[in-house]
Protein backbone atom coordinates (compact mmCIF):
# COMPACT_ATOMS: atom_id res chain seq x y z
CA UNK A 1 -29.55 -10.46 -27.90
CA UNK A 2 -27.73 -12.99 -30.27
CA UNK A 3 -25.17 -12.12 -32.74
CA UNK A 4 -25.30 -13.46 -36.15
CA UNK A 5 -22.02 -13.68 -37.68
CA UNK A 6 -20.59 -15.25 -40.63
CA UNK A 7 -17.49 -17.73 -40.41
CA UNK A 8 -15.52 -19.39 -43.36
CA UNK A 9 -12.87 -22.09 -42.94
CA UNK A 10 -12.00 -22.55 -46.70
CA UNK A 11 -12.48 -21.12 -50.52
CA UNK A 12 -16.14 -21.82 -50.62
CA UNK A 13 -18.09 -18.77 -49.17
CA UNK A 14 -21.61 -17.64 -49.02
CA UNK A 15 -22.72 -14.29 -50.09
CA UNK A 16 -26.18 -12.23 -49.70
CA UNK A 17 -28.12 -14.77 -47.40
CA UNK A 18 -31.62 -14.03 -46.52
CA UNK A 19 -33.55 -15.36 -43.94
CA UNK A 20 -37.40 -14.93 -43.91
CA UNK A 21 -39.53 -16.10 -41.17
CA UNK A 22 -43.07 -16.77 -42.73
CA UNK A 23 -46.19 -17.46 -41.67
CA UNK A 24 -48.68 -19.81 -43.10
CA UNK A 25 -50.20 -17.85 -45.18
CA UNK A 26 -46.70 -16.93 -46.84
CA UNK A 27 -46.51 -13.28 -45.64
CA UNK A 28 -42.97 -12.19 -44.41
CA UNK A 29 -43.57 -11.70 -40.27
CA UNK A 30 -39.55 -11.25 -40.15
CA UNK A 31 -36.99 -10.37 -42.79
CA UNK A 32 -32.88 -10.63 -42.03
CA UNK A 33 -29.71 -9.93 -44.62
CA UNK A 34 -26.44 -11.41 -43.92
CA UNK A 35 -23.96 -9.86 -46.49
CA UNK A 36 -20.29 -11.18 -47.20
CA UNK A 37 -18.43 -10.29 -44.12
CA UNK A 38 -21.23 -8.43 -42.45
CA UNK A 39 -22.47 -9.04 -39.39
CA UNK A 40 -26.48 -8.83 -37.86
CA UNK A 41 -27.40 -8.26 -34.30
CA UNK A 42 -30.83 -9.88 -34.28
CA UNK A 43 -32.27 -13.20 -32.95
CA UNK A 44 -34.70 -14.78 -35.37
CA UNK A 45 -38.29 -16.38 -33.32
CA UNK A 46 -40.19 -18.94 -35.11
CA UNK A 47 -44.03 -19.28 -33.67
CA UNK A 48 -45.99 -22.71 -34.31
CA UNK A 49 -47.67 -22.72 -37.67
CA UNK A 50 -44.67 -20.42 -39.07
CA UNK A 51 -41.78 -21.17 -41.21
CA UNK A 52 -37.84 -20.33 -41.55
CA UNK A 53 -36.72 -19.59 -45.35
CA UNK A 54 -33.48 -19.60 -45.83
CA UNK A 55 -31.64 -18.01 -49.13
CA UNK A 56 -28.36 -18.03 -50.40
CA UNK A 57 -25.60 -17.73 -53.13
CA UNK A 58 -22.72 -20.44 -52.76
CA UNK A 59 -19.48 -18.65 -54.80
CA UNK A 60 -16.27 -20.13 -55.17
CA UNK A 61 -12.88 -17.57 -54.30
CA UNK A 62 -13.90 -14.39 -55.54
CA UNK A 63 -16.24 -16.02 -58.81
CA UNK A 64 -19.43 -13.87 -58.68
CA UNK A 65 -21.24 -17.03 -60.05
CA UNK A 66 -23.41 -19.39 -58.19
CA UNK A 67 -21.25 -22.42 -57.49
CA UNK A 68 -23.44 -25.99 -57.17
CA UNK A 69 -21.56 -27.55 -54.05
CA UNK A 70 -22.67 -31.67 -53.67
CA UNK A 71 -24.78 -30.78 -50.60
CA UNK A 72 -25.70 -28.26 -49.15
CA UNK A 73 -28.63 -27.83 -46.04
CA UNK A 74 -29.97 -25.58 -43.10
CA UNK A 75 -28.70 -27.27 -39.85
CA UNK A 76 -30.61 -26.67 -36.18
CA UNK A 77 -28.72 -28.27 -33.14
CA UNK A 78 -29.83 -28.09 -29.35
CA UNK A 79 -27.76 -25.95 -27.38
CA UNK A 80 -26.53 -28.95 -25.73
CA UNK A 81 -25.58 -30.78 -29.31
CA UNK A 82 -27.52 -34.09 -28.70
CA UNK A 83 -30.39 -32.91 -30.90
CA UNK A 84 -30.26 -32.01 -34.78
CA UNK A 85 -32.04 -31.26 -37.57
CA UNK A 86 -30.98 -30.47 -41.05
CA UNK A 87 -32.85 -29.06 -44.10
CA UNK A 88 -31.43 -29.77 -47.27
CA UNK A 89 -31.86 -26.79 -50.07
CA UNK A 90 -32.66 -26.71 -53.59
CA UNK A 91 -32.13 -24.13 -56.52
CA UNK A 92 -34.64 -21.69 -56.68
CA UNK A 93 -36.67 -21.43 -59.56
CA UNK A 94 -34.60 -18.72 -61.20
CA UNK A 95 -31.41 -20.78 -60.81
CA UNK A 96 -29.53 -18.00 -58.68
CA UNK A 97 -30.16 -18.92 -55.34
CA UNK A 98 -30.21 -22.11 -53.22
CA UNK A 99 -33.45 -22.40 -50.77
CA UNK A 100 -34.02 -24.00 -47.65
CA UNK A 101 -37.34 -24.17 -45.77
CA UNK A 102 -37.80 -25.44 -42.09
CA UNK A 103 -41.56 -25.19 -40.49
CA UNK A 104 -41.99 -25.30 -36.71
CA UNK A 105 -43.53 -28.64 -36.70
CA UNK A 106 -40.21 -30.57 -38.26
CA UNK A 107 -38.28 -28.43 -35.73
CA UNK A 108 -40.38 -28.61 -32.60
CA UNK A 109 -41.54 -32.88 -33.16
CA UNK A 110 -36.83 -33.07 -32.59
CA UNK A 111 -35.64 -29.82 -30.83
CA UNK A 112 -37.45 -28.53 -27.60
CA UNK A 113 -38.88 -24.36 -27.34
CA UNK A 114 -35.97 -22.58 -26.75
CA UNK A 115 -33.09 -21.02 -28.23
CA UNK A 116 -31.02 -23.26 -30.84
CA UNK A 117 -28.12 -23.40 -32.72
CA UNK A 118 -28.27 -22.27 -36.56
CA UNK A 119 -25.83 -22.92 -39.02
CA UNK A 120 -25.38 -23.45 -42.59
CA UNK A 121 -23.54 -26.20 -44.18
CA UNK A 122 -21.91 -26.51 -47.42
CA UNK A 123 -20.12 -29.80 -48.61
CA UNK A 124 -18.35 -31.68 -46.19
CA UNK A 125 -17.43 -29.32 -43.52
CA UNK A 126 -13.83 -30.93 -42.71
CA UNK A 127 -12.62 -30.88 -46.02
CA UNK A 128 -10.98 -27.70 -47.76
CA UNK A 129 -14.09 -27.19 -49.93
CA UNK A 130 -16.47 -27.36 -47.26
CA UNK A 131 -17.88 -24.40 -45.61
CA UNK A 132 -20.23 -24.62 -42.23
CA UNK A 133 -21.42 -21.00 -41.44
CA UNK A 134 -22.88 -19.92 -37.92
CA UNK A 135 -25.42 -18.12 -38.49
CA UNK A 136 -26.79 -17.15 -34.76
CA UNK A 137 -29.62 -18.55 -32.76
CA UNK A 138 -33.30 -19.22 -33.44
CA UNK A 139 -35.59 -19.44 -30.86
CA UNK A 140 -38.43 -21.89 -31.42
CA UNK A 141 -42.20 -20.89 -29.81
CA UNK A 142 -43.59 -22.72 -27.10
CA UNK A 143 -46.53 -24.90 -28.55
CA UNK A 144 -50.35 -24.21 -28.36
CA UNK A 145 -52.20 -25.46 -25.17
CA UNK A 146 -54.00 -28.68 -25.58
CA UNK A 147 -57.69 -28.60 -25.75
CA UNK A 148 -58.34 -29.49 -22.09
CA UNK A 149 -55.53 -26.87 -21.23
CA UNK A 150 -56.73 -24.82 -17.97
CA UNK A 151 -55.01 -21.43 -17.46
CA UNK A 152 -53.60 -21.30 -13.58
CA UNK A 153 -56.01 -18.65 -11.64
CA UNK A 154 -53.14 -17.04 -10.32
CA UNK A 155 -50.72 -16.70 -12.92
CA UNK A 156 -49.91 -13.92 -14.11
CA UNK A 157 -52.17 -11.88 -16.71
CA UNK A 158 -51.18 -11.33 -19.86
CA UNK A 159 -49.62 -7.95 -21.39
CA UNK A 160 -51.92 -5.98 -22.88
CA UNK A 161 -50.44 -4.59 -26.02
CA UNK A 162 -52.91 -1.69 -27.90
CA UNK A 163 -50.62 -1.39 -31.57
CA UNK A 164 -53.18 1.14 -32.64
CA UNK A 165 -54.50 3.06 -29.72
CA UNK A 166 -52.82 6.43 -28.78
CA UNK A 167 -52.51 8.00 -24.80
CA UNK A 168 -56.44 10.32 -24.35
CA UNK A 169 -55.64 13.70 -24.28
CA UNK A 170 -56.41 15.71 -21.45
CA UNK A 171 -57.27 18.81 -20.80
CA UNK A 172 -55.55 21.64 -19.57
CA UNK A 173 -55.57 21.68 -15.31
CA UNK A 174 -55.86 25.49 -15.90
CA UNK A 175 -59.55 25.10 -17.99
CA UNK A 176 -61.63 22.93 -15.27
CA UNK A 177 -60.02 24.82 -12.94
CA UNK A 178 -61.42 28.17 -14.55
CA UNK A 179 -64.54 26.66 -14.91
CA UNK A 180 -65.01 25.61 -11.30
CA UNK A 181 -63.59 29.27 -10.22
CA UNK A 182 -66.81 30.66 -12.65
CA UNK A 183 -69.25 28.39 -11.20
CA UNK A 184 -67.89 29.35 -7.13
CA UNK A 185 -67.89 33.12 -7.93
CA UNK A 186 -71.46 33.19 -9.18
CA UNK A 187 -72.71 30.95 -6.39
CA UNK A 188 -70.72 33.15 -3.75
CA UNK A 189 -72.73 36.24 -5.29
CA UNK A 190 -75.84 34.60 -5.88
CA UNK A 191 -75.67 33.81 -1.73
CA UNK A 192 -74.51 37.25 -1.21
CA UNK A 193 -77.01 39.49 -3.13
CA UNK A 194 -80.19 36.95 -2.13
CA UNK A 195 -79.72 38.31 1.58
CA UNK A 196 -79.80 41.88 0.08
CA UNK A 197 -83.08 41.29 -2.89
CA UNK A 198 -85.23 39.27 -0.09
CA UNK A 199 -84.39 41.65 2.65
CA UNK A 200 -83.29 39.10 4.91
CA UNK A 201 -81.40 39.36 8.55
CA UNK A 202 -78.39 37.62 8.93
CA UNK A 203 -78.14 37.78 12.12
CA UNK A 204 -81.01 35.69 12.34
CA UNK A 205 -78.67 32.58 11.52
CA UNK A 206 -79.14 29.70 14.41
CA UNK A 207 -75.84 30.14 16.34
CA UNK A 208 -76.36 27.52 18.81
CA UNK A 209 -78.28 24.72 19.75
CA UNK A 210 -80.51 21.90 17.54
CA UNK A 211 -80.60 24.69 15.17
CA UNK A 212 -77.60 25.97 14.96
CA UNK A 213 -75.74 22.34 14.77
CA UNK A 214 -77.95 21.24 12.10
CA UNK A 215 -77.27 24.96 10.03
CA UNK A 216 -73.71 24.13 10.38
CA UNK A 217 -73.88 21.03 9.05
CA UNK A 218 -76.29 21.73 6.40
CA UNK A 219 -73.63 24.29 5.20
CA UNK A 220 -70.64 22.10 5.50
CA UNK A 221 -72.15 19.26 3.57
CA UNK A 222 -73.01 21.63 0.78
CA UNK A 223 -69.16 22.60 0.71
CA UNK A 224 -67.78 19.37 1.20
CA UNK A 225 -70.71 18.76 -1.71
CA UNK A 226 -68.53 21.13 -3.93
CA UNK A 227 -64.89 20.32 -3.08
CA UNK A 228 -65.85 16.82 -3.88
CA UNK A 229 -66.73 17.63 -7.43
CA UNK A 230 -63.81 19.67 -7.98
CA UNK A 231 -61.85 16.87 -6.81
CA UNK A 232 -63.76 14.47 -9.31
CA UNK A 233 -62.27 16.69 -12.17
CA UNK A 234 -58.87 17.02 -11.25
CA UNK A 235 -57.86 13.40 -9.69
CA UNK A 236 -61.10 11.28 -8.26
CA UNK A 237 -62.68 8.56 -10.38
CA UNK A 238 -66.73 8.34 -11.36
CA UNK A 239 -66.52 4.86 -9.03
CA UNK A 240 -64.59 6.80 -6.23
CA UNK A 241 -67.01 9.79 -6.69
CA UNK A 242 -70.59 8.61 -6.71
CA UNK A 243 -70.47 7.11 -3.39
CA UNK A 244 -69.18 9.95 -1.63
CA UNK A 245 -71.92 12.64 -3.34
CA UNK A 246 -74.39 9.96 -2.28
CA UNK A 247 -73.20 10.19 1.61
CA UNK A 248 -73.18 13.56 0.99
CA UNK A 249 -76.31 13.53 -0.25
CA UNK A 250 -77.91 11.77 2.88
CA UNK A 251 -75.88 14.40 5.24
CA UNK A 252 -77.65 17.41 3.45
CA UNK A 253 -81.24 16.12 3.47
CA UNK A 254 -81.12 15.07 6.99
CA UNK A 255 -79.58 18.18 8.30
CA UNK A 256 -81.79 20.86 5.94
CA UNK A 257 -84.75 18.43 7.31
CA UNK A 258 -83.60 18.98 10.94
CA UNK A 259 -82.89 22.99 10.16
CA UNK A 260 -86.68 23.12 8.84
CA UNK A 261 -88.33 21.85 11.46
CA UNK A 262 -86.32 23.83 13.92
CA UNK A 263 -87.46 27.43 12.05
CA UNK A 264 -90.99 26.46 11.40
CA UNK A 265 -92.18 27.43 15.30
CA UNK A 266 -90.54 30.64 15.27
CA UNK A 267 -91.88 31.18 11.48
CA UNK A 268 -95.23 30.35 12.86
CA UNK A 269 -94.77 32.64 16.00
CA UNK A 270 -94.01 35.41 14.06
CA UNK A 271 -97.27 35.31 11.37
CA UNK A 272 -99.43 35.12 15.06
CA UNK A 273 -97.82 38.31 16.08
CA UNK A 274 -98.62 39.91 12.92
C-alpha cells in the first residue's frame, strides 16, 4: 500500500487538499483528505473514462488566507522519471480553493497502466517560495480491449464478486436428521406390524438359492435406496444424487422381478392343494 505524505521545503505550504477520483458522470467513486502535516495511507486508482480532481489551499507562513502563487499544477511522472505530465489549476469558482483536473485519457495517451508518481507543484520548486509536495502514487487502469479483442481460453476466469447477495442459510443438521429418523421408525413398524395384520410366516423368507439371492438384493437396494437419500440431505448434490437413485432404481425392479417369478410356482402350488 502507498503512503501519501506531505513534504515542504520552504514558507509556502498547502493546507486541506482533497483529492476526488470521479467518474464520468461526475459522481465521487473515491474521496481522500490530506490535512497540514497529516499523513494518508491509501493509493488512489484511476479507471479509463474516470477523472482525478485535485483541491487545495496555497497559504503563506502561518496566513490562513489563500495565497495566489505564479503557477501552480498537478504533476504525474513515470516511476522511472522519463515520462511527465502536468495539470495546471485554476481558482475555483468560490475563490478559496485552487483546482486541478486530470482524466485518464491525458494520462494514459503519455504515462503507461501502472503505478506513478504524484506530486504537487507550487512556483518554482528550487527557489525559497516554491513548494513541490509528494503526494503518493496513482495507479492508472489498464485500457479497454479493442473491438477484435479475443479473451485467451485458458486464462484465468474472472472473480466473481456478489456486493448484494448474503451466504443461504441452512438448516439445522439436527432437523433433517429428525425427519429422516420419523420417516425410518414408521417404515420399520409399518414392516413389522404388516407380518402380524396379514398373518404372514416369516420363516417363509427365500434363504437360499435364485430366490433367496434375488430377496437379498431386493432388500439391500431398498436400503441402499434410503441411505442414499439421507445422504442427499446432509452432503450429496441433486446432480450427484439422481444418477445413483436411478441405478438403484434398475437394481430394485430387476431383483423384485426375479423374486416374483421365483414365488409364483409355489403360490400356485399351494391354491392346487387347497
Amino acid at each position: 500500500m502507498a503512503l501519501l505524505f506531505l513534504h515542504i521545503q520552504s514558507v509556502l505550504s498547502v493546507s486541506d487538499i482533497h483529492l476526488t477520483v470521479e467518474d464520468g458522470e461526475g459522481v465521487v467513486l473515491a474521496s481522500h483528505t490530506i490535512l497540514r502535516g497529516a499523513t494518508l495511507e491509501d493509493a488512489l486508482t484511476l479507471e479509463k473514462g474516470c477523472s482525478l480532481k485535485a483541491s487545495f489551499k496555497p497559504v503563506l507562513g502561518s496566513q490562513s488566507t489563500m495565497f495566489l502563487p505564479q503557477q501552480a499544477f498537478l504533476r504525474v511522472d513515470s516511476p522511472s522519471g522519463t515520462a511527465t505530465v502536468a495539470v495546471a489549476a485554476r481558482p475555483s469558482k468560490a475563490g478559496d480553493a485552487l483546482i486541478a483536473t486530470a482524466g485518464h485519457s491525458a494520462l494514459a495517451a503519455q504515462l503507461a497502466p501502472g503505478p506513478t508518481r504524484l506530486s504537487l507543484v507550487l512556483g518554482d520548486a528550487s527557489l525559497p517560495l516554491g513548494l513541490e509536495a509528494v503526494l503518493g502514487t496513482l495507479v492508472l487502469g489498464q485500457p479497454a480491449p479493442g473491438r477484435g479483442y479475443k479473451a485467451p481460453v485458458l486464462g484465468p476466469l474472472p472473480e466473481i464478486q456478489h456486493r448484494h447477495r448474503q451466504p443461504e442459510r441452512r438448516a439445522n443438521p439436527l432437523a433433517p436428521l429428525t425427519a429422516l429418523g420419523g420417516v425410518l421408525a414408521l417404515g420399520a413398524a409399518f414392516l413389522l406390524a404388516l407380518p402380524a395384520r396379514l398373518g404372514a410366516n416369516l420363516k417363509g423368507f427365500p434363504a437360499g438359492g435364485r430366490a433367496g439371492l434375488a430377496a437379498l438384493g431386493f432388500h439391500a437396494a431398498l436400503a441402499a435406496t434410503l441411505g442414499t437419500l439421507a445422504l442427499f440431505w446432509l452432503r450429496l448434490t441433486l446432480l450427484q444424487t439422481l444418477p445413483a437413485l436411478g441405478a438403484l432404481g434398475l437394481v430394485v425392479n430387476g431383483t423384485g422381478r426375479a423374486l416374483a417369478a421365483t414365488r409364483a410356482p409355489a403360490a400356485g402350488g399351494r391354491k392346487k392343494a387347497e
